[in-house]
N, C-alpha and C. Protein backbone atom coordinates (compact mmCIF):
# COMPACT_ATOMS: atom_id res chain seq x y z
N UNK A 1 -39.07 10.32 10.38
CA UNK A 1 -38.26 9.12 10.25
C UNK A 1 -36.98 9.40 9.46
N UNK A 2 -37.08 10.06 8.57
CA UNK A 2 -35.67 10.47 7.52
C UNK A 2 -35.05 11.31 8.67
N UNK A 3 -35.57 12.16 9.51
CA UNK A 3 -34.09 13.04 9.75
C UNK A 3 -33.38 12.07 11.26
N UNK A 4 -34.12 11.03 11.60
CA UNK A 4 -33.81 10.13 12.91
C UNK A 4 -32.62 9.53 11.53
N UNK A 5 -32.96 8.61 10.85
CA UNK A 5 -31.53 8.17 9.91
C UNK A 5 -30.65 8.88 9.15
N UNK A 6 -31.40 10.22 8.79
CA UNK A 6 -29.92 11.01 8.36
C UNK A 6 -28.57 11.80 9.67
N UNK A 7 -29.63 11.53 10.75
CA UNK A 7 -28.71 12.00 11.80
C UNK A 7 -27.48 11.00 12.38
N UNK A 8 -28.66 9.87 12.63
CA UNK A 8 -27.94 8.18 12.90
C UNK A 8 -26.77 7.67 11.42
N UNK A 9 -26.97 8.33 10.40
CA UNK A 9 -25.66 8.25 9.51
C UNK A 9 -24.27 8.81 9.82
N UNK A 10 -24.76 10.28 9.69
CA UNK A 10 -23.91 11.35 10.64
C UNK A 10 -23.24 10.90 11.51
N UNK A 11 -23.74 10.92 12.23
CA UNK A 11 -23.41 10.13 13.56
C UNK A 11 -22.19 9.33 13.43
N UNK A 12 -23.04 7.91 12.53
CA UNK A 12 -21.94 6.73 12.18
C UNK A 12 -20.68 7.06 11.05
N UNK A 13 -21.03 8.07 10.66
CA UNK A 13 -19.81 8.83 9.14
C UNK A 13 -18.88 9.44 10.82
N UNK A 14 -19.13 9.96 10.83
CA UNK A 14 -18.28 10.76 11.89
C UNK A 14 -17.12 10.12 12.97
N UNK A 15 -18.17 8.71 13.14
CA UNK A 15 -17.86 8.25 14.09
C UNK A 15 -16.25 7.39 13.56
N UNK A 16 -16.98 7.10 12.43
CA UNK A 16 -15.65 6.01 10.68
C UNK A 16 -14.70 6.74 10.76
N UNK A 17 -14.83 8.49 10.79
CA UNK A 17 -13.52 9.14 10.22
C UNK A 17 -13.09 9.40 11.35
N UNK A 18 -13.64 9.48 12.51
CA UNK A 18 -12.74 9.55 13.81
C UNK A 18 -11.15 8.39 14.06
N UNK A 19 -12.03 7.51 13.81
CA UNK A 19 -11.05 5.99 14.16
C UNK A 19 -10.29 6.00 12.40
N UNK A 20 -10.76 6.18 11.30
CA UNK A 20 -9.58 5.79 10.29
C UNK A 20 -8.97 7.21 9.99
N UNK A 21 -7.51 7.47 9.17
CA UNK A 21 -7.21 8.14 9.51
C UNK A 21 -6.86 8.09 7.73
N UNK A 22 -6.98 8.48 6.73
CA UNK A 22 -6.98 8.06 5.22
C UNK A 22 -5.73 8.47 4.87
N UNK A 23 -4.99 9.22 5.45
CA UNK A 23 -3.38 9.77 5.53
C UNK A 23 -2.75 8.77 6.18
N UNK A 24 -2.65 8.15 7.03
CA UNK A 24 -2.17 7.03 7.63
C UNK A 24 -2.10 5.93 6.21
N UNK A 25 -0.78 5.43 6.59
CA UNK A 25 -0.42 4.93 5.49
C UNK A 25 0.87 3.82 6.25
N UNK A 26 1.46 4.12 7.21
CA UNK A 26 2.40 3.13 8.20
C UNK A 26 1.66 2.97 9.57
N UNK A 27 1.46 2.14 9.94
CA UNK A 27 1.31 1.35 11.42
C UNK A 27 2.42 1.24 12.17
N UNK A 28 3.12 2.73 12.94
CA UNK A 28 4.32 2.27 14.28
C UNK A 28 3.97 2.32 15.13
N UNK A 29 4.44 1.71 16.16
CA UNK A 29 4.20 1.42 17.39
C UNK A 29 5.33 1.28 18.15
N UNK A 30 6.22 2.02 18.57
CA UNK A 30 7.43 2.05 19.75
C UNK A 30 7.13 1.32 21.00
N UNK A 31 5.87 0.94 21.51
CA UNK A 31 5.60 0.35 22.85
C UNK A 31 5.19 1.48 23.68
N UNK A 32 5.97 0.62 24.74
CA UNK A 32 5.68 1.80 26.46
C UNK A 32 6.68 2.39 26.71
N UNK A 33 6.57 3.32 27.65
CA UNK A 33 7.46 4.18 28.35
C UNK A 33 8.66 3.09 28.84
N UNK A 34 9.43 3.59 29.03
CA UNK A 34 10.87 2.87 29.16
C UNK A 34 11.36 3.07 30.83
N UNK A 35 11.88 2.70 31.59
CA UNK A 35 13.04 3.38 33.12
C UNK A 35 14.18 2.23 32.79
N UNK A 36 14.77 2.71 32.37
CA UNK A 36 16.82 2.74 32.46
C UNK A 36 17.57 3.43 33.72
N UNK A 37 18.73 3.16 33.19
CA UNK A 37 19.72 3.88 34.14
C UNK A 37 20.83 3.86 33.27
N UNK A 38 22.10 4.86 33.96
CA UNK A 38 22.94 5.84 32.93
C UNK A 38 23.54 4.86 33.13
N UNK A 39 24.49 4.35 31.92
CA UNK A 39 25.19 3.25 31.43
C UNK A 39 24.84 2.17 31.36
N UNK A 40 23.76 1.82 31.43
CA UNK A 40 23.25 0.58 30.83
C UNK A 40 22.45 0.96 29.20
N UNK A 41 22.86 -0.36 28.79
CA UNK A 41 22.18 -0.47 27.56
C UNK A 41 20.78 -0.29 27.22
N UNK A 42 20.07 0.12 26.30
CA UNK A 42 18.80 0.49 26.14
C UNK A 42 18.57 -0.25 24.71
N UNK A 43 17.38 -1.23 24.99
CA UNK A 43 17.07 -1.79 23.69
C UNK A 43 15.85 -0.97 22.90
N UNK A 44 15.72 -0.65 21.66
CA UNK A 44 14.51 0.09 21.11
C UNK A 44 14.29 -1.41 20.37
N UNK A 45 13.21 -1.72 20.50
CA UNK A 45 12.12 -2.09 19.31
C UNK A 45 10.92 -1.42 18.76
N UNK A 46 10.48 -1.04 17.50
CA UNK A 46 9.41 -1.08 16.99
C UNK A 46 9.10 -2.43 16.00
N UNK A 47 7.62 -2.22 16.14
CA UNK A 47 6.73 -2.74 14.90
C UNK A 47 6.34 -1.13 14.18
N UNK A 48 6.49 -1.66 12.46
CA UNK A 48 5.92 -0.96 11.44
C UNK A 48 6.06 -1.50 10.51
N UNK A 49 4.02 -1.29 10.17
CA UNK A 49 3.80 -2.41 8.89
C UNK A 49 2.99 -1.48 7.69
N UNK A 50 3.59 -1.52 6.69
CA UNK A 50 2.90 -0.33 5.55
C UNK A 50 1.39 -0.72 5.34
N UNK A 51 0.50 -0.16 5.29
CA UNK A 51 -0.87 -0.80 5.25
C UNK A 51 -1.01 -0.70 3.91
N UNK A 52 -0.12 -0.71 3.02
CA UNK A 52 -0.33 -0.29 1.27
C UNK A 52 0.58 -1.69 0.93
N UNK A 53 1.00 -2.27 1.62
CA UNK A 53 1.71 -3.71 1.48
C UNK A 53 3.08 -3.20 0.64
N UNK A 54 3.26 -1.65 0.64
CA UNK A 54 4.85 -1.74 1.12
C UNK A 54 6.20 -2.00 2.01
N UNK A 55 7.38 -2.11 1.46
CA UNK A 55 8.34 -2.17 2.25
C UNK A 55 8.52 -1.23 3.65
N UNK A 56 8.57 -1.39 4.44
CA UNK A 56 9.46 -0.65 5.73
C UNK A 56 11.11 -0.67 5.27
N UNK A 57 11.58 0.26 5.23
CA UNK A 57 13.72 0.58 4.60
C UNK A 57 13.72 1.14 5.57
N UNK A 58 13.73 1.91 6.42
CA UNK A 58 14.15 3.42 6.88
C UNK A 58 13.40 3.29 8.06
N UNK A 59 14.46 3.96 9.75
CA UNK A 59 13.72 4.23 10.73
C UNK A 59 14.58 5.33 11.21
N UNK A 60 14.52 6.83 11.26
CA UNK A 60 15.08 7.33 11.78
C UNK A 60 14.34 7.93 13.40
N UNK A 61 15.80 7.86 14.00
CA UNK A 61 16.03 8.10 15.71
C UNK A 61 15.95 9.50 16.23
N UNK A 62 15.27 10.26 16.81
CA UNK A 62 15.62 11.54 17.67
C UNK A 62 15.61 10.73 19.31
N UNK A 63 16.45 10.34 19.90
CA UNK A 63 16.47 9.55 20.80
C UNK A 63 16.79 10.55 22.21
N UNK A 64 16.88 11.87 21.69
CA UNK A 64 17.00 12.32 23.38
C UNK A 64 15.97 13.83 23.20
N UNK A 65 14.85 13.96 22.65
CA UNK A 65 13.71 14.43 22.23
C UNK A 65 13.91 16.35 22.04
N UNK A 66 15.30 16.48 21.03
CA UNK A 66 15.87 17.56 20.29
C UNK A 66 14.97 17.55 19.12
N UNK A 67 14.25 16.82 18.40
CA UNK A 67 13.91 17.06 16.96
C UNK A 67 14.79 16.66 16.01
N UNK A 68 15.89 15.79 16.27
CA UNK A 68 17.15 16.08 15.67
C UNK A 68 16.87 14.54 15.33
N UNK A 69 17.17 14.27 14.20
CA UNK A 69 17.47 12.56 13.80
C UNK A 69 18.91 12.19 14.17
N UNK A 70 19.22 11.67 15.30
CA UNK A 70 20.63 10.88 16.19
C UNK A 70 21.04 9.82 15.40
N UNK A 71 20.00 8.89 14.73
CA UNK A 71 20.36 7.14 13.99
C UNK A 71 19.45 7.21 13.09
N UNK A 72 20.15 6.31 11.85
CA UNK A 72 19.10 5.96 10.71
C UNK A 72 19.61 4.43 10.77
N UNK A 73 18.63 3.59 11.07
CA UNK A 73 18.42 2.09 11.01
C UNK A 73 17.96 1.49 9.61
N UNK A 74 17.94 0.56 9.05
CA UNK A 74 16.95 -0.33 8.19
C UNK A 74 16.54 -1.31 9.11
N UNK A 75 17.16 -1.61 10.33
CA UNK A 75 16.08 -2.27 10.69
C UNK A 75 15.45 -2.12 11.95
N UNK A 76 14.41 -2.44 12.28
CA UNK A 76 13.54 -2.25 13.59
C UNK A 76 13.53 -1.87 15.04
N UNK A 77 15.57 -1.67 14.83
CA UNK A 77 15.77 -2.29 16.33
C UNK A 77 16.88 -1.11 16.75
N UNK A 78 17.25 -0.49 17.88
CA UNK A 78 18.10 0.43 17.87
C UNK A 78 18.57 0.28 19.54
N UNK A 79 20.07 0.31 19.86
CA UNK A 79 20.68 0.00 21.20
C UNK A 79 21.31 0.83 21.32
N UNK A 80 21.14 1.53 22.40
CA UNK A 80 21.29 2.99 22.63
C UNK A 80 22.18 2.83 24.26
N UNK A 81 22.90 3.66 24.68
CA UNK A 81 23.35 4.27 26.04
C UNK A 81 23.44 5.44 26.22
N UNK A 82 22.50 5.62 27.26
CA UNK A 82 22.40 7.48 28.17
C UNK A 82 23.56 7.44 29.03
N UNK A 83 24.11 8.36 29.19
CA UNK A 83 25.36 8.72 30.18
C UNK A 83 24.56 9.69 31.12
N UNK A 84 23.16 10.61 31.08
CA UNK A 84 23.26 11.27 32.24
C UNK A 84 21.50 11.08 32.67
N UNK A 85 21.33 11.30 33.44
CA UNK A 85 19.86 11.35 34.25
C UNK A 85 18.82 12.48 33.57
N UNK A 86 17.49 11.93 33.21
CA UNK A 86 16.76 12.62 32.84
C UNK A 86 15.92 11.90 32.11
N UNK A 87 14.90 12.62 31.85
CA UNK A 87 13.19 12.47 30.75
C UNK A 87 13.41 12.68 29.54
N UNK A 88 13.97 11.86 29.03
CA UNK A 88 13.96 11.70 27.05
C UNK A 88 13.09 11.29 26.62
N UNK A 89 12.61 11.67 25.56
CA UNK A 89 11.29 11.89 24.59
C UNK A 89 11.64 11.21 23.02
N UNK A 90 11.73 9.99 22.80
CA UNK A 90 12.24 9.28 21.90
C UNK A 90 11.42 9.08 21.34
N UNK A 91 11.39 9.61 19.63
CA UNK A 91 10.74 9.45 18.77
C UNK A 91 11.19 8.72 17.77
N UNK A 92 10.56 7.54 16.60
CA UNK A 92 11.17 7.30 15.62
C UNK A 92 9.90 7.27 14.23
N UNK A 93 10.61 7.52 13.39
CA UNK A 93 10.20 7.52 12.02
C UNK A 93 10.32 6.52 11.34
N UNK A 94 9.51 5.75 10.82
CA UNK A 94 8.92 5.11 9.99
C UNK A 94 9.23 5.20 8.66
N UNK A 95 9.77 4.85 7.24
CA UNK A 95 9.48 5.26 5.99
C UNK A 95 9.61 3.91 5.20
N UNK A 96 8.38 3.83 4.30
CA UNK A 96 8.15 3.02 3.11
C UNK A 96 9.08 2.85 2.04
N UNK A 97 9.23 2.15 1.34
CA UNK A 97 9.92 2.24 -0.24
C UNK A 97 9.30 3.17 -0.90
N UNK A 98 7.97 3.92 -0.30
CA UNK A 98 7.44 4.48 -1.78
C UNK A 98 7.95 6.04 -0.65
N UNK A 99 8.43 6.32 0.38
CA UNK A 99 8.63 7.54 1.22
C UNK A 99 7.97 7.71 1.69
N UNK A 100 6.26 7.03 2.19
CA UNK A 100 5.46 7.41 3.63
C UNK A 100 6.31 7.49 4.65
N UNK A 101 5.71 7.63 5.52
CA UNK A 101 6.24 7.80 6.65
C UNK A 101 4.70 8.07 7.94
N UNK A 102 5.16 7.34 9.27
CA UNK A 102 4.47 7.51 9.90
C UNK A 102 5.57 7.37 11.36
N UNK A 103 4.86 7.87 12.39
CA UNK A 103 6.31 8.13 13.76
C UNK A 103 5.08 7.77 15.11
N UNK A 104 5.96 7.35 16.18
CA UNK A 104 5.69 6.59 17.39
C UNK A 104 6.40 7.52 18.69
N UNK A 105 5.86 7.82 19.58
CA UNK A 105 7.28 8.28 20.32
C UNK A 105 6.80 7.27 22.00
N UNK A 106 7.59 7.70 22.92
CA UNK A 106 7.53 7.32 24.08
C UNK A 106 8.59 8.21 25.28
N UNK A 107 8.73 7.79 26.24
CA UNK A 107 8.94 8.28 27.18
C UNK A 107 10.10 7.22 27.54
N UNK A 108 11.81 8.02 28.01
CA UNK A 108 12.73 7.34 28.77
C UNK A 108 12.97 7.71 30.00
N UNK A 109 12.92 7.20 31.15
CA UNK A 109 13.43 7.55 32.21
C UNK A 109 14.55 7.33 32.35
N UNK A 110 16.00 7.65 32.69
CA UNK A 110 17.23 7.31 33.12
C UNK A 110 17.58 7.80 34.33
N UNK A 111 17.83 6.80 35.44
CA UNK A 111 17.93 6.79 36.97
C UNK A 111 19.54 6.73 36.94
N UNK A 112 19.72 7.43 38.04
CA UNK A 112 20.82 7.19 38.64
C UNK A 112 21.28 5.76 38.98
N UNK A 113 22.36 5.14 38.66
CA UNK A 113 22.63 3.59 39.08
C UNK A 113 22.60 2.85 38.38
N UNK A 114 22.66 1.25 38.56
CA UNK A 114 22.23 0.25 37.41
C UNK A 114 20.85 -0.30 37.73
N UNK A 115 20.36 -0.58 39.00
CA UNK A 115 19.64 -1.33 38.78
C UNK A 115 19.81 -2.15 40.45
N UNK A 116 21.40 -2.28 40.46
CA UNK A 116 21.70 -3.53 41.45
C UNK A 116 22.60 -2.33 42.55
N UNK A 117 22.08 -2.89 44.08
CA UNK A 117 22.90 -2.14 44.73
C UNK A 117 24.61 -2.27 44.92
N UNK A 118 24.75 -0.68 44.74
CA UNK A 118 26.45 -0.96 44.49
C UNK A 118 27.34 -1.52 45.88
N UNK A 119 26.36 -1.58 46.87
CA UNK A 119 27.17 -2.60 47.76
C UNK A 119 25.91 -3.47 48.69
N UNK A 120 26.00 -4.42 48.68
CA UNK A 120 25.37 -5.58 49.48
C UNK A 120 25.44 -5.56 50.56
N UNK A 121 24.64 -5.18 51.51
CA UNK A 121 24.46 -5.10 53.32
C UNK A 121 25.59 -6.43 53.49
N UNK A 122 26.49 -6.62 54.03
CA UNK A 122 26.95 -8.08 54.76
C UNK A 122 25.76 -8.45 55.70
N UNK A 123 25.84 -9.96 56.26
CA UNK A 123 25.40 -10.01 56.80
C UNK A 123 25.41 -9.61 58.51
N UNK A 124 26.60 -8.76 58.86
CA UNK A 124 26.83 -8.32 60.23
C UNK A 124 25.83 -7.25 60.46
N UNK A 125 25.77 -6.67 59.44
CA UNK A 125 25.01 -5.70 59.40
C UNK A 125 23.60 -5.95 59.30
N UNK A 126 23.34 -7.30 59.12
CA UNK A 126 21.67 -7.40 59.19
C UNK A 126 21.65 -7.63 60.64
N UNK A 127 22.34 -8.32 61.30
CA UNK A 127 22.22 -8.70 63.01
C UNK A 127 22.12 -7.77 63.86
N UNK A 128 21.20 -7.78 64.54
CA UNK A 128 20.99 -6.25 65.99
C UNK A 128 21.12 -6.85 66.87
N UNK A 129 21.80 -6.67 66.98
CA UNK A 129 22.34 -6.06 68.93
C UNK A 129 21.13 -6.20 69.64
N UNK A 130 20.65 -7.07 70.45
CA UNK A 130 19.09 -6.60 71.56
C UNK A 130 19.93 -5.34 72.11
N UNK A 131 20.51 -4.63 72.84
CA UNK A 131 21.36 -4.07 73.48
C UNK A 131 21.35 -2.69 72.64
N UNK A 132 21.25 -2.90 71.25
CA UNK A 132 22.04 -1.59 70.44
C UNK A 132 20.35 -1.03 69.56
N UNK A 133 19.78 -1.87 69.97
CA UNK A 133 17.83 -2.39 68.66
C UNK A 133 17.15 -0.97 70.16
């Protein structure tokens, strides 16, 4: 009977330190993957909440996934424009008043175009011809 509950502890200890993380110290969350297109605007939001009931000051940007900090924000929110096509890897950093820090990243797609076609079929062009169909 003792080694059925010292195992079933185990078990449940293991299972505690899987899911908490005792270094974790900021809660970010960047969201989902993103699809843009080159010259349109790109809104970033995060949430980050200090779980020590410190301040959030500080979010720095690697916004085209160099390693490189691009923007330092104080606040949550960052509006960005890509000029060329490609898979950016946007990460941001997190930091407390006391200097934790915890980071979020996600995925940008940037398409060719805006969004809206750059020319509108007329309608002559929707009409067929029985003759030409």
């Amino acid at each position: 009977m003792k080694t059925r509950i010292i195992i079933l502890l185990t078990i449940i200890t293991q299972s505690i330190k899987a899911q908490y993380d005792p270094f974790l110290k900021i809660n970010v969350n960047l969201g989902e993957n993103i699809n843009t297109y080159i010259n349109s605007t790109t809104t970033f939001d995060i949430y980050a909440s200090s779980l020590l009931g410190n301040n959030i000051v500080r979010y720095e940007w690697d916004i085209n996934g160099d390693d490189v900090t691009d923007n330092i924000t104080t606040v949550p929110q960052l509006i960005y424009t890509y000029y060329s096509t490609g898979t950016y890897r946007v990460k941001v950093i997190a930091y407390d008043n006391q200097e934790n820090s915890s980071y979020s990243c996600i995925n940008v797609i940037v398409n060719q175009g805006n969004g809206i076609p750059s020319k509108i079929p007329s309608l002559e062009a929707r009409i067929c011809n029985p003759k030409q169909c």
